[in-house]
PDB file of N, CA and C in Angstrom:
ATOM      1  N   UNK A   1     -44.398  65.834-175.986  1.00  0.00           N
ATOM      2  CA  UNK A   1     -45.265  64.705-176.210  1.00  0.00           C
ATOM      3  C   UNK A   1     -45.825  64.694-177.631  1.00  0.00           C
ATOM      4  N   UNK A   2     -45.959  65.914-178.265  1.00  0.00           N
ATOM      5  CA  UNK A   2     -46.570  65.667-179.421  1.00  0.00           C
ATOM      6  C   UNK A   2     -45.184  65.237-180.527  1.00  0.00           C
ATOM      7  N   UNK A   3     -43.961  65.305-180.585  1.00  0.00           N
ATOM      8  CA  UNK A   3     -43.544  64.547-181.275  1.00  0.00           C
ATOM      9  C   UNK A   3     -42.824  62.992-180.895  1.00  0.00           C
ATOM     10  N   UNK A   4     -43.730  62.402-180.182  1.00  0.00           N
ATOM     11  CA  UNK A   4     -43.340  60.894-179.384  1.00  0.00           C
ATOM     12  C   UNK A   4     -43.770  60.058-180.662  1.00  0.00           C
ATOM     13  N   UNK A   5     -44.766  60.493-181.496  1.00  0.00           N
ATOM     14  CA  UNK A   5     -45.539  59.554-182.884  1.00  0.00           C
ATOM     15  C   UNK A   5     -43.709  59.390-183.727  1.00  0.00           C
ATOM     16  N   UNK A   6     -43.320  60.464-183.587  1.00  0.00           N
ATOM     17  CA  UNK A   6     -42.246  60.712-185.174  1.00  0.00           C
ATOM     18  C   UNK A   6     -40.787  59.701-184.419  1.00  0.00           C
ATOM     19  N   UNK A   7     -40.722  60.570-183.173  1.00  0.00           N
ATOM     20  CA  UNK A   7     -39.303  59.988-182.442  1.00  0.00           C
ATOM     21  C   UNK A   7     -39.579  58.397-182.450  1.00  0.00           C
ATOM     22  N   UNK A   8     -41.329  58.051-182.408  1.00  0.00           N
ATOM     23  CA  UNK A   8     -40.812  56.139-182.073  1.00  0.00           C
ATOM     24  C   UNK A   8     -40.957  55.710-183.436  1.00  0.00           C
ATOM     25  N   UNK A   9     -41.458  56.316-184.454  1.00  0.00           N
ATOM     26  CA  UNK A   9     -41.342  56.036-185.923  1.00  0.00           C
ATOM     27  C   UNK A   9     -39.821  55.906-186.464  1.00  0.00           C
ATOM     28  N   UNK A  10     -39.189  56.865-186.686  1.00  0.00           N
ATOM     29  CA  UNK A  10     -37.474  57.148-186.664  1.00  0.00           C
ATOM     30  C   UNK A  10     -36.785  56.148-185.787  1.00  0.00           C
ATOM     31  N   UNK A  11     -37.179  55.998-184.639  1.00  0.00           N
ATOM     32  CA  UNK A  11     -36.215  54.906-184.298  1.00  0.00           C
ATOM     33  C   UNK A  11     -36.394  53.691-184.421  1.00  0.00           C
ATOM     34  N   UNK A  12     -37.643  53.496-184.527  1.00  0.00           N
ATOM     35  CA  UNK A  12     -38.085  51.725-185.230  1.00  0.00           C
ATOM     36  C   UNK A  12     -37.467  51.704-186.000  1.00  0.00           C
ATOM     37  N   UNK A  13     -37.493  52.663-187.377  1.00  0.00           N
ATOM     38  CA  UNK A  13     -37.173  52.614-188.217  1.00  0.00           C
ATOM     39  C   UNK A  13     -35.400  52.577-188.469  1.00  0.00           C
ATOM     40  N   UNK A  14     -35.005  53.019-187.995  1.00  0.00           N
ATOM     41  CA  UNK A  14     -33.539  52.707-187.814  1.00  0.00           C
ATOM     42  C   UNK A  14     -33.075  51.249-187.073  1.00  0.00           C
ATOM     43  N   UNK A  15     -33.738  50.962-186.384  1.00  0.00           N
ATOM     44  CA  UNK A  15     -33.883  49.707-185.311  1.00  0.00           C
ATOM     45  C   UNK A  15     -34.031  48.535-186.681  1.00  0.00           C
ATOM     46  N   UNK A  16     -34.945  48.186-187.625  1.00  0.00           N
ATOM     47  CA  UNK A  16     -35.241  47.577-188.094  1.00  0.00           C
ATOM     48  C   UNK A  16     -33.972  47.667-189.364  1.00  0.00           C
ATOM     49  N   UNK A  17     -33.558  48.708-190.247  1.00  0.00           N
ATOM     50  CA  UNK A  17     -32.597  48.948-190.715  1.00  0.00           C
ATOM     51  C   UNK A  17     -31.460  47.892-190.237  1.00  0.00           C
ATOM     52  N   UNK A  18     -31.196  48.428-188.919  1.00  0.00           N
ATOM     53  CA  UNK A  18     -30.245  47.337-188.386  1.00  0.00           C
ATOM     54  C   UNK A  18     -29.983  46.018-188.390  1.00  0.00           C
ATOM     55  N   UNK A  19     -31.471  45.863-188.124  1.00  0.00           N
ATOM     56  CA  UNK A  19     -31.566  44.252-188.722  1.00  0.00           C
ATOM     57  C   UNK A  19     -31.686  43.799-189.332  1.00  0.00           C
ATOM     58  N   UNK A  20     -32.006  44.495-191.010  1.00  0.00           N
ATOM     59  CA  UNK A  20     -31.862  44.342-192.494  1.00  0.00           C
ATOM     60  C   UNK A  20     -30.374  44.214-192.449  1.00  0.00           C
ATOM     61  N   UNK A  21     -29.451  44.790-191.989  1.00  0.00           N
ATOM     62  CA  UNK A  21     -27.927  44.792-192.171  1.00  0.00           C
ATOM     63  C   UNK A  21     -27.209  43.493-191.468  1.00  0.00           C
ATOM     64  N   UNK A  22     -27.652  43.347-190.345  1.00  0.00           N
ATOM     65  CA  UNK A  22     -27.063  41.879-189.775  1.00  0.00           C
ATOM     66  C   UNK A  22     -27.691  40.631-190.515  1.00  0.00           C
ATOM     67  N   UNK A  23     -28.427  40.769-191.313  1.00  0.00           N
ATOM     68  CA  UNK A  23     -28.923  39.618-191.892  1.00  0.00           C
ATOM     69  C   UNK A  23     -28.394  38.858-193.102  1.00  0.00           C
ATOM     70  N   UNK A  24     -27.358  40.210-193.526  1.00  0.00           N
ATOM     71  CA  UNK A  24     -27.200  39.488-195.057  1.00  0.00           C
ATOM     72  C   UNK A  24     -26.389  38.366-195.005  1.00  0.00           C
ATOM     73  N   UNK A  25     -24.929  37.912-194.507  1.00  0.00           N
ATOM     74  CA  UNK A  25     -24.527  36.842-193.163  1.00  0.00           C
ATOM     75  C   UNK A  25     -25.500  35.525-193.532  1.00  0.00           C
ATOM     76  N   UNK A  26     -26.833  35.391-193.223  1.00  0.00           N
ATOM     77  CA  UNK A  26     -27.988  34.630-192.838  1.00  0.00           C
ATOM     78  C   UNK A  26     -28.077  33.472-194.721  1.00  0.00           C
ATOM     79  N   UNK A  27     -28.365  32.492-194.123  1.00  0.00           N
ATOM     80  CA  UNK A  27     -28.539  31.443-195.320  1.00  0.00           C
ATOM     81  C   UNK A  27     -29.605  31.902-195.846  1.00  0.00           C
ATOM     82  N   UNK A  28     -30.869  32.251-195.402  1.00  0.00           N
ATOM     83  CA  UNK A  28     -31.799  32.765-196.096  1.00  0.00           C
ATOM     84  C   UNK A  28     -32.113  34.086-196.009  1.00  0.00           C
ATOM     85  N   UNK A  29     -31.204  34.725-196.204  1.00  0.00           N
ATOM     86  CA  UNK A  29     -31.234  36.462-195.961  1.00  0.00           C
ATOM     87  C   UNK A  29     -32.086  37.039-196.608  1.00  0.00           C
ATOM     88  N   UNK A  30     -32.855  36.570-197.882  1.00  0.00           N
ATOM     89  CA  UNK A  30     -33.614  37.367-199.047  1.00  0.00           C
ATOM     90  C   UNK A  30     -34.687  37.646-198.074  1.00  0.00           C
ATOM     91  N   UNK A  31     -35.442  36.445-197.004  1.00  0.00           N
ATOM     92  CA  UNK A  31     -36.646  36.336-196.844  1.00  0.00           C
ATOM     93  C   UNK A  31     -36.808  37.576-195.295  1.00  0.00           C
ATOM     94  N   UNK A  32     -35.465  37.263-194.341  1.00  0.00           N
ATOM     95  CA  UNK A  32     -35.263  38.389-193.736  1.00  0.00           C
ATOM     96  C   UNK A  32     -34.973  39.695-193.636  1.00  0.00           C
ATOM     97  N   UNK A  33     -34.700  39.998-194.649  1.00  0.00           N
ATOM     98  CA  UNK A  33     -33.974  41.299-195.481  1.00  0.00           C
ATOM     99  C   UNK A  33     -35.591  42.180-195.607  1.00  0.00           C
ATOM    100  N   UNK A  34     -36.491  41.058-196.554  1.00  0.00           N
ATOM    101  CA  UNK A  34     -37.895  41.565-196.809  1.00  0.00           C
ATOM    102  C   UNK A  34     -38.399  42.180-195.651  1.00  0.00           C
ATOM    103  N   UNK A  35     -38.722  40.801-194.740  1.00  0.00           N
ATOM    104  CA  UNK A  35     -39.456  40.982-193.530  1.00  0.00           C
ATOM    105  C   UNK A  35     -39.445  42.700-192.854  1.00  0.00           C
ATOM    106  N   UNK A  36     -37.837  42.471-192.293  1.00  0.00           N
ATOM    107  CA  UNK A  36     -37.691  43.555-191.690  1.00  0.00           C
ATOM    108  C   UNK A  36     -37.151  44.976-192.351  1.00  0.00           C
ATOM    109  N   UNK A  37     -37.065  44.531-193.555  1.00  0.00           N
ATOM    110  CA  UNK A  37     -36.942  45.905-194.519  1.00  0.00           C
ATOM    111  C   UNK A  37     -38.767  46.705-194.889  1.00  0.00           C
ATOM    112  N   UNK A  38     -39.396  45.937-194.447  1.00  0.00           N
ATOM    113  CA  UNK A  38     -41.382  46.174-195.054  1.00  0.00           C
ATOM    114  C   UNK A  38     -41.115  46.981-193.523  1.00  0.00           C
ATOM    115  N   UNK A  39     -40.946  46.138-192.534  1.00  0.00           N
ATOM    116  CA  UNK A  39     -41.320  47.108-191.237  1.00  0.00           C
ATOM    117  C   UNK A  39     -40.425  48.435-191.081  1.00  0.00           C
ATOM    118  N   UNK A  40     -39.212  48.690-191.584  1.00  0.00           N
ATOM    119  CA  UNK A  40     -38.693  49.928-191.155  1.00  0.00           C
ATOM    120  C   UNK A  40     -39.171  50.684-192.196  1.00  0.00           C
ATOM    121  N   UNK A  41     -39.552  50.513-193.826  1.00  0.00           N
ATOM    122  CA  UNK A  41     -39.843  51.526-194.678  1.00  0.00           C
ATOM    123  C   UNK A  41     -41.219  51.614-193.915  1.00  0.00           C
ATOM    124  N   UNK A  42     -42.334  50.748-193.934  1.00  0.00           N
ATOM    125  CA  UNK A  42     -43.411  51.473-193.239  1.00  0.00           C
ATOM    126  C   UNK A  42     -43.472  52.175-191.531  1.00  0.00           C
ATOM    127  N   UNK A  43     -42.436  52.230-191.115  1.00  0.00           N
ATOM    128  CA  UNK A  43     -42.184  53.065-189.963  1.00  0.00           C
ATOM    129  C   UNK A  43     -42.096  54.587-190.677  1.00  0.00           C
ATOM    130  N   UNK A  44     -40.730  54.444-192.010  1.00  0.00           N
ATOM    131  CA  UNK A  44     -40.816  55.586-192.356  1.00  0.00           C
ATOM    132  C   UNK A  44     -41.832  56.264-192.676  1.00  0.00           C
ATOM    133  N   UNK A  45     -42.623  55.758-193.741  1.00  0.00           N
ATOM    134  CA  UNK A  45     -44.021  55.962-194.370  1.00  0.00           C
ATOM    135  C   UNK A  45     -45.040  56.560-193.091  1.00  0.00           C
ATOM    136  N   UNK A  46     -44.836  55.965-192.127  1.00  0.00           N
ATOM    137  CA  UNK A  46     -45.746  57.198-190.889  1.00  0.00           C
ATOM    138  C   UNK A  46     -45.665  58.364-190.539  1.00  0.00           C
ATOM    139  N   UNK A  47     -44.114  59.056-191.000  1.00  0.00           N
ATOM    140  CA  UNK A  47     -43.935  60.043-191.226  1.00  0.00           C
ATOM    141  C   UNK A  47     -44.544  61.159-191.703  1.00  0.00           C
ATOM    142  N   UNK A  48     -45.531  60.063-192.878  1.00  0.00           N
ATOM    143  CA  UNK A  48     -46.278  60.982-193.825  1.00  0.00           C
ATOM    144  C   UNK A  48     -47.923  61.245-193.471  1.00  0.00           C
ATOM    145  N   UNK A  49     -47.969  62.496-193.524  1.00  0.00           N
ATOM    146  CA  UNK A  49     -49.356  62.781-193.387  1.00  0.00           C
ATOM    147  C   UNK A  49     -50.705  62.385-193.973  1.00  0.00           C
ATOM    148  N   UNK A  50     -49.670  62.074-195.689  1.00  0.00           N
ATOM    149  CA  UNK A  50     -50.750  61.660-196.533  1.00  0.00           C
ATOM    150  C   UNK A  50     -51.082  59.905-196.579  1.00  0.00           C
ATOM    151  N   UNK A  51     -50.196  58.675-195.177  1.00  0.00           N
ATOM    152  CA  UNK A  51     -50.310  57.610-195.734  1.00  0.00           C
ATOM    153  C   UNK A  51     -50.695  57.315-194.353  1.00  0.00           C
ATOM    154  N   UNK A  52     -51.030  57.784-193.604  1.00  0.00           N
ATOM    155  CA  UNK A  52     -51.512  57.540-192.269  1.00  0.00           C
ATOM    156  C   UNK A  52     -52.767  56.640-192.330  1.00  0.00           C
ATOM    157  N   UNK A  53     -53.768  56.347-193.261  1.00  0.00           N
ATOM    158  CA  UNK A  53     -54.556  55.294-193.562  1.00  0.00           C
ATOM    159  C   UNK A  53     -53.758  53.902-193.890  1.00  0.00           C
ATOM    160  N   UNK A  54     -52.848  53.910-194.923  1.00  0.00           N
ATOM    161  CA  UNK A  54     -52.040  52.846-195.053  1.00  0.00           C
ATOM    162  C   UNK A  54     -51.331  52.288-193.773  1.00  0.00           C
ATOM    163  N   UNK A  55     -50.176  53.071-193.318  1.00  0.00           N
ATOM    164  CA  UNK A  55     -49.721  52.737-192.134  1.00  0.00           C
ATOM    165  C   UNK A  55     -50.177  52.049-191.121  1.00  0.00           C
ATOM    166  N   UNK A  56     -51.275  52.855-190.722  1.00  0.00           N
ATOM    167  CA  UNK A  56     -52.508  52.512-190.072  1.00  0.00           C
ATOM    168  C   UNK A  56     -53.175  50.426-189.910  1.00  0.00           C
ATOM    169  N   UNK A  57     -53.487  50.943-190.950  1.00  0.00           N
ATOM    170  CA  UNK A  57     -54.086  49.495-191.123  1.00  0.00           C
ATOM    171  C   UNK A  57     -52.801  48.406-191.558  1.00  0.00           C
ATOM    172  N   UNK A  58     -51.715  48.951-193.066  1.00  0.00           N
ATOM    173  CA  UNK A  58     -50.393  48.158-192.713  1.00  0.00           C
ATOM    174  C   UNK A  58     -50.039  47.773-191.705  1.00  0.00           C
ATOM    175  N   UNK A  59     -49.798  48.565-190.524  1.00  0.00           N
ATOM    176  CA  UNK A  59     -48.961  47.776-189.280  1.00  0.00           C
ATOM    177  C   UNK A  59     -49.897  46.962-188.382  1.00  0.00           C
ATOM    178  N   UNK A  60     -51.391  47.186-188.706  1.00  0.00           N
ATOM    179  CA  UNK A  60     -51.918  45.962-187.857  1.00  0.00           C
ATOM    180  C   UNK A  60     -51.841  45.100-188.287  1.00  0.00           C
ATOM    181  N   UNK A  61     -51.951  44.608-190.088  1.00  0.00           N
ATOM    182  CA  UNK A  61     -51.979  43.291-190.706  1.00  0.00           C
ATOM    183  C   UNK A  61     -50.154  42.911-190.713  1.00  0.00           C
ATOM    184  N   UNK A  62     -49.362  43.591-190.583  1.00  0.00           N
ATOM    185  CA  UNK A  62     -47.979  43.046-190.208  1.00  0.00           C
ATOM    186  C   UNK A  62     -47.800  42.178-188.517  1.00  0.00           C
ATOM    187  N   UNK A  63     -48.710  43.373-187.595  1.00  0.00           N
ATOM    188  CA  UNK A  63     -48.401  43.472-186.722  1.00  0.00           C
ATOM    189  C   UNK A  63     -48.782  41.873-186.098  1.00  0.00           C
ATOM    190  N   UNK A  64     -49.675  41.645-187.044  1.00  0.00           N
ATOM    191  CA  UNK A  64     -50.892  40.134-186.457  1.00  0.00           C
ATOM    192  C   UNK A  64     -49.992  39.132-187.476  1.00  0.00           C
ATOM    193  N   UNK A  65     -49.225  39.302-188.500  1.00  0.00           N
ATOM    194  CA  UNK A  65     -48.758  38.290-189.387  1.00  0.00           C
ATOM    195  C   UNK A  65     -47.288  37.899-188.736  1.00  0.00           C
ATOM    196  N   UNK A  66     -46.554  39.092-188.180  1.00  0.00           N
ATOM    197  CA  UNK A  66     -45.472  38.951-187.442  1.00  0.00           C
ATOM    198  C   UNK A  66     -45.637  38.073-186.075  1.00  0.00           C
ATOM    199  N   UNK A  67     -46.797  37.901-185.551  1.00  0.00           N
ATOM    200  CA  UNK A  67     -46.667  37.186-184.497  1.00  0.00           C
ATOM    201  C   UNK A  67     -47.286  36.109-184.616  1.00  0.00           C
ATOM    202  N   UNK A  68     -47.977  35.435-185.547  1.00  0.00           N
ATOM    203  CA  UNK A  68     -48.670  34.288-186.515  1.00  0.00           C
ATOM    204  C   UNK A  68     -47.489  33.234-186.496  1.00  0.00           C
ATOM    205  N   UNK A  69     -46.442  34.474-187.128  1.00  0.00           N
ATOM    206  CA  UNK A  69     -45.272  34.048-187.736  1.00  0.00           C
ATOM    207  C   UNK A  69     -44.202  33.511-186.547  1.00  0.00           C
ATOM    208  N   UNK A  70     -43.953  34.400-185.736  1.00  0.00           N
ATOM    209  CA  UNK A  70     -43.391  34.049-184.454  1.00  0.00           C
ATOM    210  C   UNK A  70     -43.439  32.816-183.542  1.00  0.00           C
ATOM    211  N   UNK A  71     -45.307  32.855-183.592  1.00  0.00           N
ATOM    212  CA  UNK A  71     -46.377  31.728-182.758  1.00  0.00           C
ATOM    213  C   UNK A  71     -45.748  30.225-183.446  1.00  0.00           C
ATOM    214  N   UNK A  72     -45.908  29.576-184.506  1.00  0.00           N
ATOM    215  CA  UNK A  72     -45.167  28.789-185.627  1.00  0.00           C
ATOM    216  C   UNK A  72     -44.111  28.773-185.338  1.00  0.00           C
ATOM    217  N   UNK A  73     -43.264  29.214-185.820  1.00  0.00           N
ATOM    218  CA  UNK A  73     -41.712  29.373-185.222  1.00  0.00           C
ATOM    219  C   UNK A  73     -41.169  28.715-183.904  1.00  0.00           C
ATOM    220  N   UNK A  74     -42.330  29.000-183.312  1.00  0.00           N
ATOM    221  CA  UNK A  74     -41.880  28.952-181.477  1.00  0.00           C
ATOM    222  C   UNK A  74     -42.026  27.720-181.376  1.00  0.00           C
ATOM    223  N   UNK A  75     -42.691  27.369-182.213  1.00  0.00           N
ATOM    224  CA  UNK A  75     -42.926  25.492-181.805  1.00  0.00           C
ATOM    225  C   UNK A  75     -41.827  24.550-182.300  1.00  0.00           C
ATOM    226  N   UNK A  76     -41.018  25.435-182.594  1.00  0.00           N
ATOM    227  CA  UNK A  76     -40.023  24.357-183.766  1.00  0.00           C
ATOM    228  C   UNK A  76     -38.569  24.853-182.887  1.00  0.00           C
ATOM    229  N   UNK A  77     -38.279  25.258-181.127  1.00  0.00           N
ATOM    230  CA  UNK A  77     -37.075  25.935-180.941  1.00  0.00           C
ATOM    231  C   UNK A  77     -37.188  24.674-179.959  1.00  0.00           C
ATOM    232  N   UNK A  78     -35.684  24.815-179.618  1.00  0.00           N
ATOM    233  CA  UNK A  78     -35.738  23.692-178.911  1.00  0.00           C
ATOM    234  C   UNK A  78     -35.399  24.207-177.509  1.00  0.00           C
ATOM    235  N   UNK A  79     -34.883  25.070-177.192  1.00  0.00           N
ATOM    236  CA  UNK A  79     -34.874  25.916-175.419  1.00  0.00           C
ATOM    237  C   UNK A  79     -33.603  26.696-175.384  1.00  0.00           C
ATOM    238  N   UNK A  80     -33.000  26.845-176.709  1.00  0.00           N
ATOM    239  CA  UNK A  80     -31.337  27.440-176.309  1.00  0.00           C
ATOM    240  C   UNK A  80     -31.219  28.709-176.416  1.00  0.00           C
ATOM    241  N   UNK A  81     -31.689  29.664-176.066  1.00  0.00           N
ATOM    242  CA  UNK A  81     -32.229  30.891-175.843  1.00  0.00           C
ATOM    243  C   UNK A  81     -31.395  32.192-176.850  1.00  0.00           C
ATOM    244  N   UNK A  82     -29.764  31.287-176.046  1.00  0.00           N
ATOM    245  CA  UNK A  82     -29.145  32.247-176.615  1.00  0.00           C
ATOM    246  C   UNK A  82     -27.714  31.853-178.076  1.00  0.00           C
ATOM    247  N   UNK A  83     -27.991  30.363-178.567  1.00  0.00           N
ATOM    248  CA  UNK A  83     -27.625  29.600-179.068  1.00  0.00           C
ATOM    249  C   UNK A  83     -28.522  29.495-180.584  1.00  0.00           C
ATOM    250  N   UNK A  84     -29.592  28.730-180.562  1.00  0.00           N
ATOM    251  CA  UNK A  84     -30.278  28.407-181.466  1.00  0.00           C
ATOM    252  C   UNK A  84     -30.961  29.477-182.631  1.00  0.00           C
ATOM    253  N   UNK A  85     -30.634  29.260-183.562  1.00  0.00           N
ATOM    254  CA  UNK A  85     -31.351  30.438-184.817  1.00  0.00           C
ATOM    255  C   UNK A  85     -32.324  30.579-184.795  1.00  0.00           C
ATOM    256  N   UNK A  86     -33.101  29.439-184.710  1.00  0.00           N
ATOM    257  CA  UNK A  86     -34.965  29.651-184.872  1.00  0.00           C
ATOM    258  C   UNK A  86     -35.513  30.496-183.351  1.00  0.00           C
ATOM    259  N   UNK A  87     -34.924  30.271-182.390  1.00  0.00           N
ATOM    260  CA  UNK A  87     -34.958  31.444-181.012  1.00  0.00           C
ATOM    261  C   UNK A  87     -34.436  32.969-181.569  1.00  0.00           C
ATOM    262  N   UNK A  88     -33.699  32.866-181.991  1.00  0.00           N
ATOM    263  CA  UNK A  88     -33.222  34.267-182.345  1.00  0.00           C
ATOM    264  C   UNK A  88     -34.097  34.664-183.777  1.00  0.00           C
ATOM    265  N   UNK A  89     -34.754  33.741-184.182  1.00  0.00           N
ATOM    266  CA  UNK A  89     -36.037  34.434-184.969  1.00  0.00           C
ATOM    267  C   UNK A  89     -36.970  34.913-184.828  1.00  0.00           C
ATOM    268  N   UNK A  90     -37.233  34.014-183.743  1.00  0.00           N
ATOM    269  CA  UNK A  90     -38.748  34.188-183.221  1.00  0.00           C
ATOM    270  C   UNK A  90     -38.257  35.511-182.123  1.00  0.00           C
ATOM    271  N   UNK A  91     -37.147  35.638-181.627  1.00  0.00           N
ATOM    272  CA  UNK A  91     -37.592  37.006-180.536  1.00  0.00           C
ATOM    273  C   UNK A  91     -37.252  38.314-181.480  1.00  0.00           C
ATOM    274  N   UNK A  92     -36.642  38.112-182.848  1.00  0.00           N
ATOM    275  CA  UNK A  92     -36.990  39.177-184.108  1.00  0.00           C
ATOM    276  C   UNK A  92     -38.300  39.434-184.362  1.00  0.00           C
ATOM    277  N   UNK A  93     -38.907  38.444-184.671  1.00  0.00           N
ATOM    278  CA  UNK A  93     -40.188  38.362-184.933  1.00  0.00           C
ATOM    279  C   UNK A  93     -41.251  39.280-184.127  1.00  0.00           C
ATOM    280  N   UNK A  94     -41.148  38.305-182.130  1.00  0.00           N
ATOM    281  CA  UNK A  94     -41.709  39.246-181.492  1.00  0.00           C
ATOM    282  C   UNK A  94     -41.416  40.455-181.571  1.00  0.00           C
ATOM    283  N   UNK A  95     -40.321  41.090-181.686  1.00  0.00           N
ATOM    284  CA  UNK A  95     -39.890  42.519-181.672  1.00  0.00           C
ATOM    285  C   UNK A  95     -41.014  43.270-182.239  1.00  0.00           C
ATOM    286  N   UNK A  96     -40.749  42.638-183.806  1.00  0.00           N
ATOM    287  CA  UNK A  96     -41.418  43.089-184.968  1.00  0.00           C
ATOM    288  C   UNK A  96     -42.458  43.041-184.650  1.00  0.00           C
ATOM    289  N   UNK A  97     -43.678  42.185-184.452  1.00  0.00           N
ATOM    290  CA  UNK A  97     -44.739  41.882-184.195  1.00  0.00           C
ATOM    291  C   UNK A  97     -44.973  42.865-182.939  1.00  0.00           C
ATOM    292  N   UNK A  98     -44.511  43.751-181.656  1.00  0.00           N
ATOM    293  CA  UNK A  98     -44.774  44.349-181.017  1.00  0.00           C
ATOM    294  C   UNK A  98     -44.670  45.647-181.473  1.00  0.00           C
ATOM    295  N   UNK A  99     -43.780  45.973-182.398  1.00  0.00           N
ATOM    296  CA  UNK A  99     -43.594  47.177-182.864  1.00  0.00           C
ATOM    297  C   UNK A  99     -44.258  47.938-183.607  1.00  0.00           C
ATOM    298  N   UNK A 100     -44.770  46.906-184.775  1.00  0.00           N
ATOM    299  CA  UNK A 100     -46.060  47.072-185.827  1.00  0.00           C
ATOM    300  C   UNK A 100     -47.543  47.261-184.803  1.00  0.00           C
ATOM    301  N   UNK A 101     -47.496  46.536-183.861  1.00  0.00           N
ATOM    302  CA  UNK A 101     -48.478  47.535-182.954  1.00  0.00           C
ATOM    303  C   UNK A 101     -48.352  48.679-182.048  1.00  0.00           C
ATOM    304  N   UNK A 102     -47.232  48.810-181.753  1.00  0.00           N
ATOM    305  CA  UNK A 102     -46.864  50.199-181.386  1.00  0.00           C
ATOM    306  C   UNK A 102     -46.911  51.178-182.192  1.00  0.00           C
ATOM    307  N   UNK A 103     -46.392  51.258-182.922  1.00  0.00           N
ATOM    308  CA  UNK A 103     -46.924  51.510-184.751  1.00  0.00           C
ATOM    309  C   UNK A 103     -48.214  52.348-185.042  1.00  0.00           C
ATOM    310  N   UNK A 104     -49.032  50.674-184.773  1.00  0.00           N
ATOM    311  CA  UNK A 104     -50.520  51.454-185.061  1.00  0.00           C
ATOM    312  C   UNK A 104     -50.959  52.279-183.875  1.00  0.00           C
ATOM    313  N   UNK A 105     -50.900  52.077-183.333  1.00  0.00           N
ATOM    314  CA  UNK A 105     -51.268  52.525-182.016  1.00  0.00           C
ATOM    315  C   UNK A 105     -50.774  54.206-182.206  1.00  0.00           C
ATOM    316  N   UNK A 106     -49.626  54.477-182.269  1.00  0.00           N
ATOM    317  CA  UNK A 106     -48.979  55.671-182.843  1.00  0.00           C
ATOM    318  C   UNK A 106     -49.802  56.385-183.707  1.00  0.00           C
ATOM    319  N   UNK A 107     -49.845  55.510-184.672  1.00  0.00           N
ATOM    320  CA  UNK A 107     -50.194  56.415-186.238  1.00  0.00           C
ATOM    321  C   UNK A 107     -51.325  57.066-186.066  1.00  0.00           C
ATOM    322  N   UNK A 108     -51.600  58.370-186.368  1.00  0.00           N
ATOM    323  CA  UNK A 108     -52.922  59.351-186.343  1.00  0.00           C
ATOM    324  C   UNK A 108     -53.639  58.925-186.886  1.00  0.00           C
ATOM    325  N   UNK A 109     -54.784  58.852-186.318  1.00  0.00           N
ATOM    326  CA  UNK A 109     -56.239  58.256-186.763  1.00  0.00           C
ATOM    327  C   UNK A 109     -56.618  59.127-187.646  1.00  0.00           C
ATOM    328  N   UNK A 110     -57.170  58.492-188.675  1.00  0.00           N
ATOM    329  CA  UNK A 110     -57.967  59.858-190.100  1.00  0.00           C
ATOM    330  C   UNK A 110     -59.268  59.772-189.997  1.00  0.00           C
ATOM    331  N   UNK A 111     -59.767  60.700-189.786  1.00  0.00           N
ATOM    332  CA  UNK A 111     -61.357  60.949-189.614  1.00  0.00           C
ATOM    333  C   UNK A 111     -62.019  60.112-191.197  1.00  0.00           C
ATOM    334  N   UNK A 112     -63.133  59.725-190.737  1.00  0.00           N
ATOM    335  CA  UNK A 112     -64.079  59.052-192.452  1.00  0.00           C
ATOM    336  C   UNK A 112     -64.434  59.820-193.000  1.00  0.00           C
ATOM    337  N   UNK A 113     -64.644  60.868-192.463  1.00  0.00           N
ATOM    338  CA  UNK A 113     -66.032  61.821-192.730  1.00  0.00           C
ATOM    339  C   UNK A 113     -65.118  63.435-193.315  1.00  0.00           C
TER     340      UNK A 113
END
């Protein structure tokens, strides 16, 4: 149990990788490439002992912008679940947006004091 923080860090992080790679394909790949290239390097970055404040607070302001982002999105699909691009964004999105709170949730809390 005590390395469940690193194993779901590493595999987000590979998870998201993945989807930096299926994207390039994509008409607007620059903007997806970003997206989900910010969430797997800061998966990696939890790794680190010394950025666990960053991480921390990074994956909640991803975690709330990814599903902002999603929420928007969702209004513009038209029902084709497994057809339509803007559906297959938005359940990237959710991914992302669930993960960046799994994320925080993960990442070791740093004392203030």
């Amino acid at each position: 149990m005590k390395n469940l923080p690193r194993i779901v860090s590493i595999t987000l992080a590979a998870m998201f990788a993945g989807f930096v790679t299926l994207q390039f394909n994509d008409v607007d790949a620059w903007l997806w490439v970003l997206a989900y290239g910010v969430a797997s390097v800061l998966c990696l970055c939890n790794l680190s002992k010394r950025l666990d404040r960053v991480v921390n607070r990074m994956s909640a302001l991803l975690g709330f912008a990814y599903a902002l982002w999603a929420i928007a999105l969702f209004r513009q699909t038209s029902g084709r679940w497994w057809d339509g691009e803007i559906e297959r964004e938005v359940g990237g999105l959710a991914i992302t947006a669930l993960a960046m709170l799994m994320l925080n949730y993960f990442t070791r809390r740093v004392s203030r004091f």
